[in-house]
Protein backbone atom coordinates (compact mmCIF):
# COMPACT_ATOMS: atom_id res chain seq x y z
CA UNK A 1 59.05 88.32 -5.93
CA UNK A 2 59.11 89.49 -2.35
CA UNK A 3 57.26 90.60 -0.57
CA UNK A 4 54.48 90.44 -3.17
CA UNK A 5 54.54 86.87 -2.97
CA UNK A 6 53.91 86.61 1.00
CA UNK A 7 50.40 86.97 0.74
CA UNK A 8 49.92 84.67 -2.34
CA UNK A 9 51.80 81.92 -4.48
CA UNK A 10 54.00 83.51 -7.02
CA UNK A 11 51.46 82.21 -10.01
CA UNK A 12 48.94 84.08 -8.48
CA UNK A 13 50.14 87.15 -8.42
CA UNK A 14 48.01 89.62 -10.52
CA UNK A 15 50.68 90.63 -13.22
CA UNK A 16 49.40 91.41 -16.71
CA UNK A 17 46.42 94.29 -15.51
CA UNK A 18 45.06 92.58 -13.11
CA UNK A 19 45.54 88.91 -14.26
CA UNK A 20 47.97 86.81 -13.01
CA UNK A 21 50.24 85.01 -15.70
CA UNK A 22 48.69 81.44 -14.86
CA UNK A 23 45.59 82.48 -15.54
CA UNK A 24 46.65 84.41 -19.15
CA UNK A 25 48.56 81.27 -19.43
CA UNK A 26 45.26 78.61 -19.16
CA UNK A 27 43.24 81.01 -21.37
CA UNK A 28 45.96 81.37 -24.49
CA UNK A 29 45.98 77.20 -24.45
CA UNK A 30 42.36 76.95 -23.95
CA UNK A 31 42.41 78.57 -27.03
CA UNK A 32 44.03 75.93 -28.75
CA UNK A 33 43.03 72.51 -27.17
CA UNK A 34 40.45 71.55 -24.62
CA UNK A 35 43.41 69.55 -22.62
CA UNK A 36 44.98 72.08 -19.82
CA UNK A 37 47.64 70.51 -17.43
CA UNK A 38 48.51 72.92 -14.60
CA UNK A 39 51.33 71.21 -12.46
CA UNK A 40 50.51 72.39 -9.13
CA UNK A 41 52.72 72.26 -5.50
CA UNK A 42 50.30 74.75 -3.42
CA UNK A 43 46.67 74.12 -2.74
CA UNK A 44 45.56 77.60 -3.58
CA UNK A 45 47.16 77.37 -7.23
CA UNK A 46 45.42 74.34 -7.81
CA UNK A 47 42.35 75.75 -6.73
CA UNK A 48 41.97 78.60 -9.19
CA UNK A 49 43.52 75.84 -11.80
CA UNK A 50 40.31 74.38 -11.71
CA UNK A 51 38.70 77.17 -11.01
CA UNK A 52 39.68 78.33 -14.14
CA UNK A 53 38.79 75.03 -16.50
CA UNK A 54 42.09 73.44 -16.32
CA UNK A 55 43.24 70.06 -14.75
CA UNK A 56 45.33 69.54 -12.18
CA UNK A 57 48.48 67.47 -11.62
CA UNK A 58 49.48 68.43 -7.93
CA UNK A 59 53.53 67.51 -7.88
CA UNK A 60 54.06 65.24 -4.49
CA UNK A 61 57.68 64.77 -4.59
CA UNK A 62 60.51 65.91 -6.83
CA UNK A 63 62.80 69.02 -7.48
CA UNK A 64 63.12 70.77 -10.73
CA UNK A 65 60.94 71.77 -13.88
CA UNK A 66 61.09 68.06 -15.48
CA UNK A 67 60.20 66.63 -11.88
CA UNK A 68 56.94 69.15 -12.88
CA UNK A 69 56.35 67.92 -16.22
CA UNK A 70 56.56 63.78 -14.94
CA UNK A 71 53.69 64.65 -12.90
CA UNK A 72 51.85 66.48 -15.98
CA UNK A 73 52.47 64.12 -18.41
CA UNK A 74 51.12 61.41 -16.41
CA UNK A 75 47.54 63.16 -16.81
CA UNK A 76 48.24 63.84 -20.48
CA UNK A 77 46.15 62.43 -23.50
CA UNK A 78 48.25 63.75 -26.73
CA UNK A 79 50.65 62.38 -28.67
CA UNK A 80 51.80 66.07 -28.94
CA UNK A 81 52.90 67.83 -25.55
CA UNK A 82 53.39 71.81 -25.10
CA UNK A 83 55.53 72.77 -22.19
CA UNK A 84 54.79 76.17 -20.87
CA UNK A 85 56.50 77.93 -18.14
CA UNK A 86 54.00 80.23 -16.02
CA UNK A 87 56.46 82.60 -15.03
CA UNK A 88 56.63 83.89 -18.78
CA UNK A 89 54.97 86.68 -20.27
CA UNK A 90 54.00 86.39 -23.53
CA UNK A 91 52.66 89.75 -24.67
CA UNK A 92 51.46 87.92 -28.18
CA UNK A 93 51.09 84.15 -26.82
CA UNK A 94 48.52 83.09 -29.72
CA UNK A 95 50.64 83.80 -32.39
CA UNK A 96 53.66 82.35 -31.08
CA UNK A 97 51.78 79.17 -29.95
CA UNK A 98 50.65 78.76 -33.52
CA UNK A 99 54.49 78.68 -35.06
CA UNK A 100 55.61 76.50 -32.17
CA UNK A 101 52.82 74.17 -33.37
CA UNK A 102 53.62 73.96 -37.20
CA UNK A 103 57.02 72.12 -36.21
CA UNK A 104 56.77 69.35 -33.85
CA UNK A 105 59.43 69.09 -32.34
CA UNK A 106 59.68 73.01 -31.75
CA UNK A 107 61.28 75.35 -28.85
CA UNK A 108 60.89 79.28 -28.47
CA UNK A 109 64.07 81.54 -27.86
CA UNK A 110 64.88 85.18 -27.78
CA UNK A 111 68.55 86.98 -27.75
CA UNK A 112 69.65 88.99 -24.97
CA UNK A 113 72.80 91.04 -24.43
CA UNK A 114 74.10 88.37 -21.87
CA UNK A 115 72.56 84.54 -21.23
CA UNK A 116 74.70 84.04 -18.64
CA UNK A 117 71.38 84.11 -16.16
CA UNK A 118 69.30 82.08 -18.47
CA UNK A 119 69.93 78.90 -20.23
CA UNK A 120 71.59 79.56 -23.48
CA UNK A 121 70.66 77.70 -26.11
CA UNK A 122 73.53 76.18 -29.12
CA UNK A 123 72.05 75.89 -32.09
CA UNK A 124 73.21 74.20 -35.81
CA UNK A 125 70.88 74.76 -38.61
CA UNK A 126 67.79 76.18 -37.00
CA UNK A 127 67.71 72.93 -34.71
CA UNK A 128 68.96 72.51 -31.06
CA UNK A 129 71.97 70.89 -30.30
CA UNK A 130 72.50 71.97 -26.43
CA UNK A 131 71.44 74.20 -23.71
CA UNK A 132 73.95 75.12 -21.42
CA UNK A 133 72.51 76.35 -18.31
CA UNK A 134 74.11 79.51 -16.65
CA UNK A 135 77.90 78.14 -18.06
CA UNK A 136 77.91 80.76 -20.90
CA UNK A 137 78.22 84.78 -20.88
CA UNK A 138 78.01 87.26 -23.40
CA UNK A 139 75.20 87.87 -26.38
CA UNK A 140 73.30 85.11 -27.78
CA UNK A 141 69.45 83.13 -27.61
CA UNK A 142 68.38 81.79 -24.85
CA UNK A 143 65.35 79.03 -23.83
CA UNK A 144 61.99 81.40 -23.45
CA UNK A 145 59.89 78.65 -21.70
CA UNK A 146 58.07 77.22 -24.14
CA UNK A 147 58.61 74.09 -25.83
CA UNK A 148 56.79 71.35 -28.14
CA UNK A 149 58.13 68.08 -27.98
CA UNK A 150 57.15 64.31 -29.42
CA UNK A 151 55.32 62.39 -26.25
CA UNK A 152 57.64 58.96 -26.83
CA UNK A 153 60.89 60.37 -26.61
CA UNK A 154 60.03 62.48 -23.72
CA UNK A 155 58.67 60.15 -21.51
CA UNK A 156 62.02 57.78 -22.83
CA UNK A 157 63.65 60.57 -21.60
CA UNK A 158 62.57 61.25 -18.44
CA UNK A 159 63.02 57.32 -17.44
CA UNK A 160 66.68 57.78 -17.88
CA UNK A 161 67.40 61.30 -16.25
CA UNK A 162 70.30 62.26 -13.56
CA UNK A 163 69.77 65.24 -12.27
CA UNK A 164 71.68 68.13 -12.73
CA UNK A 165 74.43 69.13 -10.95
CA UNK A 166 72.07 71.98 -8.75
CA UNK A 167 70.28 68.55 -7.77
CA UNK A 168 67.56 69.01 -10.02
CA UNK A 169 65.86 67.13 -12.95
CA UNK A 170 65.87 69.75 -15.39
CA UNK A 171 63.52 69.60 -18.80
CA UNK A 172 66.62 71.62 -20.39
CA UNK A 173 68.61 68.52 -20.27
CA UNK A 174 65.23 66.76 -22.17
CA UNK A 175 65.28 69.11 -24.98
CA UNK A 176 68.15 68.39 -27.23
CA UNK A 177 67.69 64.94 -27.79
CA UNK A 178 64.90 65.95 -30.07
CA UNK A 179 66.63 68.41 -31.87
CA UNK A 180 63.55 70.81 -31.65
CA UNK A 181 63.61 73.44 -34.42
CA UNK A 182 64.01 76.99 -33.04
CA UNK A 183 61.24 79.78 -33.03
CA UNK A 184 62.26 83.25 -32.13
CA UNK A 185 59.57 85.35 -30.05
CA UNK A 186 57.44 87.42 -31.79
CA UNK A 187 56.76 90.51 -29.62
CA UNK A 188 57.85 91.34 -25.86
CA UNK A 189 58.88 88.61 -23.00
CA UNK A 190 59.87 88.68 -20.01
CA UNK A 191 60.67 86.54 -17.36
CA UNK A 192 58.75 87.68 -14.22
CA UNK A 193 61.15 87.19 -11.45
CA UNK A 194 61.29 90.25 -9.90
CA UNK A 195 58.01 92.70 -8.62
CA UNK A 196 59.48 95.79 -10.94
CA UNK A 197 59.13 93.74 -14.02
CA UNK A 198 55.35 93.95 -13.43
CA UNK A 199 55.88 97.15 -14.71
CA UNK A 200 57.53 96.61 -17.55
CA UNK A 201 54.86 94.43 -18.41
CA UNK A 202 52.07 96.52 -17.63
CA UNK A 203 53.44 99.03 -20.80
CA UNK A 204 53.77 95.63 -22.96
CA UNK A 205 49.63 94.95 -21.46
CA UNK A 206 48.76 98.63 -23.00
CA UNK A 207 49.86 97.71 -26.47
CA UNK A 208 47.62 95.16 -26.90
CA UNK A 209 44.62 96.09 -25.22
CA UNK A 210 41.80 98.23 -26.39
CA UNK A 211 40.89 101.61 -24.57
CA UNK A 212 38.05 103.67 -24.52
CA UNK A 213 37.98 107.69 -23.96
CA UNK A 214 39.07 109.28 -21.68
CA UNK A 215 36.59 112.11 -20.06
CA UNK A 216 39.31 113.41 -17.55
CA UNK A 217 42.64 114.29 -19.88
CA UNK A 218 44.80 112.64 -22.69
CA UNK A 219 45.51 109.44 -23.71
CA UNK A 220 43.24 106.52 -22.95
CA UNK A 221 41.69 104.43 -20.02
CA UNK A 222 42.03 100.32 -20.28
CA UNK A 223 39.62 98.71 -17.87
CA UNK A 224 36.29 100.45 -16.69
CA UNK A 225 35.71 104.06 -15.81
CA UNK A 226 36.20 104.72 -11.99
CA UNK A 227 33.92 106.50 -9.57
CA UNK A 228 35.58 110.41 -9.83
CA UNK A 229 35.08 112.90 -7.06
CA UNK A 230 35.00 116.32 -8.25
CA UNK A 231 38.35 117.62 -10.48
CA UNK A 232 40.88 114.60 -11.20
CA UNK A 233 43.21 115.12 -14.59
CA UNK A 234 43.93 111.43 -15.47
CA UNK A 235 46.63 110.89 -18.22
CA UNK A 236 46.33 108.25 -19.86
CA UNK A 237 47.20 104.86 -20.81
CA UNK A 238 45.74 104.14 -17.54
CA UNK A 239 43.92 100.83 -15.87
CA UNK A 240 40.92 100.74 -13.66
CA UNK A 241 39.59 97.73 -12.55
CA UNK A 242 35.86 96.99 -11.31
CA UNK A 243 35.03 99.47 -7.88
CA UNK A 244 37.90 102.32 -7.54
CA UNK A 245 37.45 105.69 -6.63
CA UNK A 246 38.98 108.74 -7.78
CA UNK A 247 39.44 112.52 -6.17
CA UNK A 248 38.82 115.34 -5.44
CA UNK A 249 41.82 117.04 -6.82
CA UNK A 250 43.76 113.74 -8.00
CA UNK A 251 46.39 113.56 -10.96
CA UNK A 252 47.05 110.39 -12.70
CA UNK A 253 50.50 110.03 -14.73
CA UNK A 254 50.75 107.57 -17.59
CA UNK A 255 51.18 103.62 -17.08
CA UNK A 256 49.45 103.91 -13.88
CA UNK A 257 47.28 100.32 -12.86
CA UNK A 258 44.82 100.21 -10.55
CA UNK A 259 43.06 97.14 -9.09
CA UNK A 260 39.60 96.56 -8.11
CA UNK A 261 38.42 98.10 -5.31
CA UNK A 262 41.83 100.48 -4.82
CA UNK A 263 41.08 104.23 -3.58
CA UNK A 264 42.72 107.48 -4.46
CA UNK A 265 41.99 110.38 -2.46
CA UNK A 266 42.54 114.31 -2.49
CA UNK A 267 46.09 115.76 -3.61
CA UNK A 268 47.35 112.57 -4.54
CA UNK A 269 49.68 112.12 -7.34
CA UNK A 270 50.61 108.47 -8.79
CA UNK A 271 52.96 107.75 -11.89
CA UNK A 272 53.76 104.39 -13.50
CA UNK A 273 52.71 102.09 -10.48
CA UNK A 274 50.93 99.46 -9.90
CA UNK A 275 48.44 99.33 -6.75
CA UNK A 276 46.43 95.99 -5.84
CA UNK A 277 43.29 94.98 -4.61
CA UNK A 278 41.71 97.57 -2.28
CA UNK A 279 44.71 99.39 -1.67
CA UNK A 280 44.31 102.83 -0.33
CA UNK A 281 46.52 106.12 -0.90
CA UNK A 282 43.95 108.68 0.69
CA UNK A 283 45.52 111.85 0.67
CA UNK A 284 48.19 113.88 -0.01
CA UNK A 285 50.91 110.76 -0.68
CA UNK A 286 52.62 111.00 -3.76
CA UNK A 287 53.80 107.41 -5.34
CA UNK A 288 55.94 106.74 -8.39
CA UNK A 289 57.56 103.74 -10.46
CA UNK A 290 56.20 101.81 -7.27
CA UNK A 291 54.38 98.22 -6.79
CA UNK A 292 52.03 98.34 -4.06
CA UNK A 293 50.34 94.66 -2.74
CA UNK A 294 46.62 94.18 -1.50
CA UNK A 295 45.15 95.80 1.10
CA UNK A 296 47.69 98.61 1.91
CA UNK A 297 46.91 101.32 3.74
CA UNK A 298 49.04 104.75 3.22
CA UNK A 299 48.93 107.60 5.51
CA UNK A 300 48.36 111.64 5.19
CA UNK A 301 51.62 112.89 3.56
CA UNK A 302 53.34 109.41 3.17
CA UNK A 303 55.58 109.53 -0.01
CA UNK A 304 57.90 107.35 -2.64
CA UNK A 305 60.99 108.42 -3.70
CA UNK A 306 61.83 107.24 -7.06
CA UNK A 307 65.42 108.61 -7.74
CA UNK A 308 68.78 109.28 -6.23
CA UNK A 309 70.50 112.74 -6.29
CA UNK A 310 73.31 110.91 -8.24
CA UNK A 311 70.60 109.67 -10.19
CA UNK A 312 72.37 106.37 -10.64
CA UNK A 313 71.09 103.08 -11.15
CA UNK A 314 68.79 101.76 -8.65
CA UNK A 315 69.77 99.12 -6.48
CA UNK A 316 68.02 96.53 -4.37
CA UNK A 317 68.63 93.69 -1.69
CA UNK A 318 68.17 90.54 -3.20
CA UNK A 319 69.77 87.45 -1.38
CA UNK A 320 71.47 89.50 1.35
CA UNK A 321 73.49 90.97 -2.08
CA UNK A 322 73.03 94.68 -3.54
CA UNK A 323 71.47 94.07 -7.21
CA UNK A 324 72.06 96.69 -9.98
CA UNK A 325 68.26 96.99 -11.11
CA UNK A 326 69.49 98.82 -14.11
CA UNK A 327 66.55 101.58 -13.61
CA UNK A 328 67.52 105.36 -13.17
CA UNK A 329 64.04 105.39 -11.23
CA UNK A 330 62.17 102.92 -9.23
CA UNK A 331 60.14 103.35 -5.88
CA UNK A 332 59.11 101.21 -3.12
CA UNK A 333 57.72 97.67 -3.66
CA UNK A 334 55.07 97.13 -0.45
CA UNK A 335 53.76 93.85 0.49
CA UNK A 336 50.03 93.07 1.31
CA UNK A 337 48.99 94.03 4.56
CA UNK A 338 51.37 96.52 5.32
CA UNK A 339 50.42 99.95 7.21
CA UNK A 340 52.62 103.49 6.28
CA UNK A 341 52.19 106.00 9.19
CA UNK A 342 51.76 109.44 8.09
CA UNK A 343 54.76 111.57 6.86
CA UNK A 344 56.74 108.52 6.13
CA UNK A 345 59.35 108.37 3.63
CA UNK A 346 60.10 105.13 1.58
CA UNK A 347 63.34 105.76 -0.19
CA UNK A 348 64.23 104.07 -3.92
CA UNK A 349 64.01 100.17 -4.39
CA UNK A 350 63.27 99.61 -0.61
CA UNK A 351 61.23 96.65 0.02
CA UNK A 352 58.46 96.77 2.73
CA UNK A 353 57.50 93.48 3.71
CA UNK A 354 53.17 92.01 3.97
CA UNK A 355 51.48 93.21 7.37
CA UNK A 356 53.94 95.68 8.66
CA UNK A 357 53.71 98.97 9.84
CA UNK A 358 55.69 102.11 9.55
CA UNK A 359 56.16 104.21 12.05
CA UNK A 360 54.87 108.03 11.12
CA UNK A 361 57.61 110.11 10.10
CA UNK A 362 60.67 107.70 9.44
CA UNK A 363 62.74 107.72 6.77
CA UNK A 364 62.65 104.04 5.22
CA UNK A 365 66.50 103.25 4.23
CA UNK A 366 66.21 99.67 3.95
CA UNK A 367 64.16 96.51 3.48
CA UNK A 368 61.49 95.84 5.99
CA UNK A 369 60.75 92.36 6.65
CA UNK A 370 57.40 91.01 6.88
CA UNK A 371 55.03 91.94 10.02
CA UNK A 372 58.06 94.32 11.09
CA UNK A 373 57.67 97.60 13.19
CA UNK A 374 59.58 99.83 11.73
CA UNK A 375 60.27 102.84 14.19
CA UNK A 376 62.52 106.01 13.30
């Protein structure tokens, strides 16, 4: 999730229109039980933990997610325990809690055209048998991050675990003992492992959220009405969150999020992004298919390009590797902090790492790193 996650832990990151996926995650249990485990390793994401009404088991020692869950269950009351992974997006997490919790033992899964990134799950009469993790290619279901299990067998199980040959003590080696039976997900997932799938589930957000009218064009606005300076033409579904400010002369594009406190200025055009906390794009700075941190600052005439002349697959840096994003369009992804000089050009899937600056006028070909000064 860099550079996104420079200026904040990964859980924390405002994902689902302006709520980070722990904190959807705390509310859909809350729902359910008054017993919320967050297995913390960073001080800030136990903070809002409690913050948020939940306990807190901070994790000390130990690599891997059933290292994570030791730590919970030590904190845990039930005889029942509910596993949930806080990098998942649920975009209908009450109704697939509820199914999960009419068979104990229980696991949720979804197909995909190739597990080969995920741990794929082998099933025999509705009931798991194995999950093989990252050994298997091709179509088939995979594990979704959520899981039910019996309290006695797992803690019997996590006396006697090895870990896995990555080093780690992983819960998907935990899971087949009990033969959970297998729930498919109703409605979108996604695993949130990269910043342009916060736009993918931004659209999923829309679905399920109620809008009001929009005074400014079509479609509807999610959110709160912003503060609009003279003509704007605002298309909606669009988000505006508590404090942001609109115009003169602005156009809005569909799927467009906007965080509290985040200013738009005169001639500025934005399509399918999503802009943080108090971000600014003042004037004249067109953005598109782009994820923009806290606290950026763009200058006069600073752009995103979203598409290739080929108009070829987007690709990105991740791991010192070029990865095929898979998206004909995608802008820049800009960390929190960072400062683009006037007339600067960010070209697709760049990254532009938290407090750095761009020089005006350069042509961004590459990622920046973080607190980098990027001259032409």
């Amino acid at each position: 999730m860099w550079p996104l996650s420079s200026t904040r832990p990964k859980p924390l990151i405002p994902v689902a229109l302006g709520k980070s996926l722990l904190e959807r995650w705390i509310e859909s249990v809350r729902d359910m039980t008054d017993e919320v485990i967050v297995v913390a390793s960073e001080e800030k994401v136990a903070k809002r933990s409690k913050e948020l009404g939940a306990e807190v088991a901070f994790q000390r020692s130990g690599i891997g997610t059933a290292a994570a869950v030791r730590y919970g269950i030590e904190k845990a009351r039930g005889d029942t325990i509910l596993i949930a992974y806080t990098d998942i997006y649920l975009q209908r997490p009450q109704e697939n809690l509820v199914e999960l919790l009419e068979s104990v033992p229980s696991i949720l899964v979804r197909e995909v055209e190739d597990v080969s990134q995920f741990g794929a799950v082998i099933e025999e009469g509705g009931r798991v048998k194995a999950i093989v993790e990252k050994g298997i290619r091709g179509r088939g279901k995979i594990f979704a991050g959520v899981v039910v299990l019996e309290r006695s067998k797992l803690e019997e199980g996590l006396k006697n675990l090895k870990p896995s040959p990555r080093g780690e003590l992983e819960l998907t080696d935990l899971i087949p003992a009990q033969e959970p039976k297998v729930v498919t997900v109703k409605g979108f997932w996604k695993d949130v492992g990269r910043p342009w799938d916060i736009l993918e589930v931004a659209r999923a957000e829309f679905e399920v959220r109620e809008g009001i009218p929009n005074p400014w064009g079509p479609g509807k606005i999610y959110g709160m009405l912003p503060k609009v300076k003279g003509n704007v033409y605002i298309e909606g579904p669009v988000y505006f969150g508590e404090g942001v400010e609109v115009g003169p002369f602005t156009h809005i594009r569909p799927y467009s999020v906007f965080l509290k406190g985040v200013k738009l200025g005169p001639f500025v055009q934005v399509k399918n992004s999503y802009i943080m906390e108090r971000s600014k794009i003042p004037h004249l700075n067109y953005v598109g298919d782009s994820v923009i941190a806290e606290d950026v600052n763009m200058g006069a005439g600073s752009i995103t390009a979203n598409l290739r002349f080929d108009e070829k697959t987007i690709k990105v840096m991740l791991k010192g590797k070029l990865y095929d994003t898979g998206l004909r369009k995608l802008g820049a992804i800009i960390g929190g902090g960072a400062r683009i000089g006037i007339n600067a050009s960010l070209m697709p899937g760049v990254r532009i790492g938290s407090g750095s600056w761009i020089y005006p006028g350069c042509v961004v070909y590459r990622d920046v790193k973080d607190g980098e000064r990027y001259t032409c």
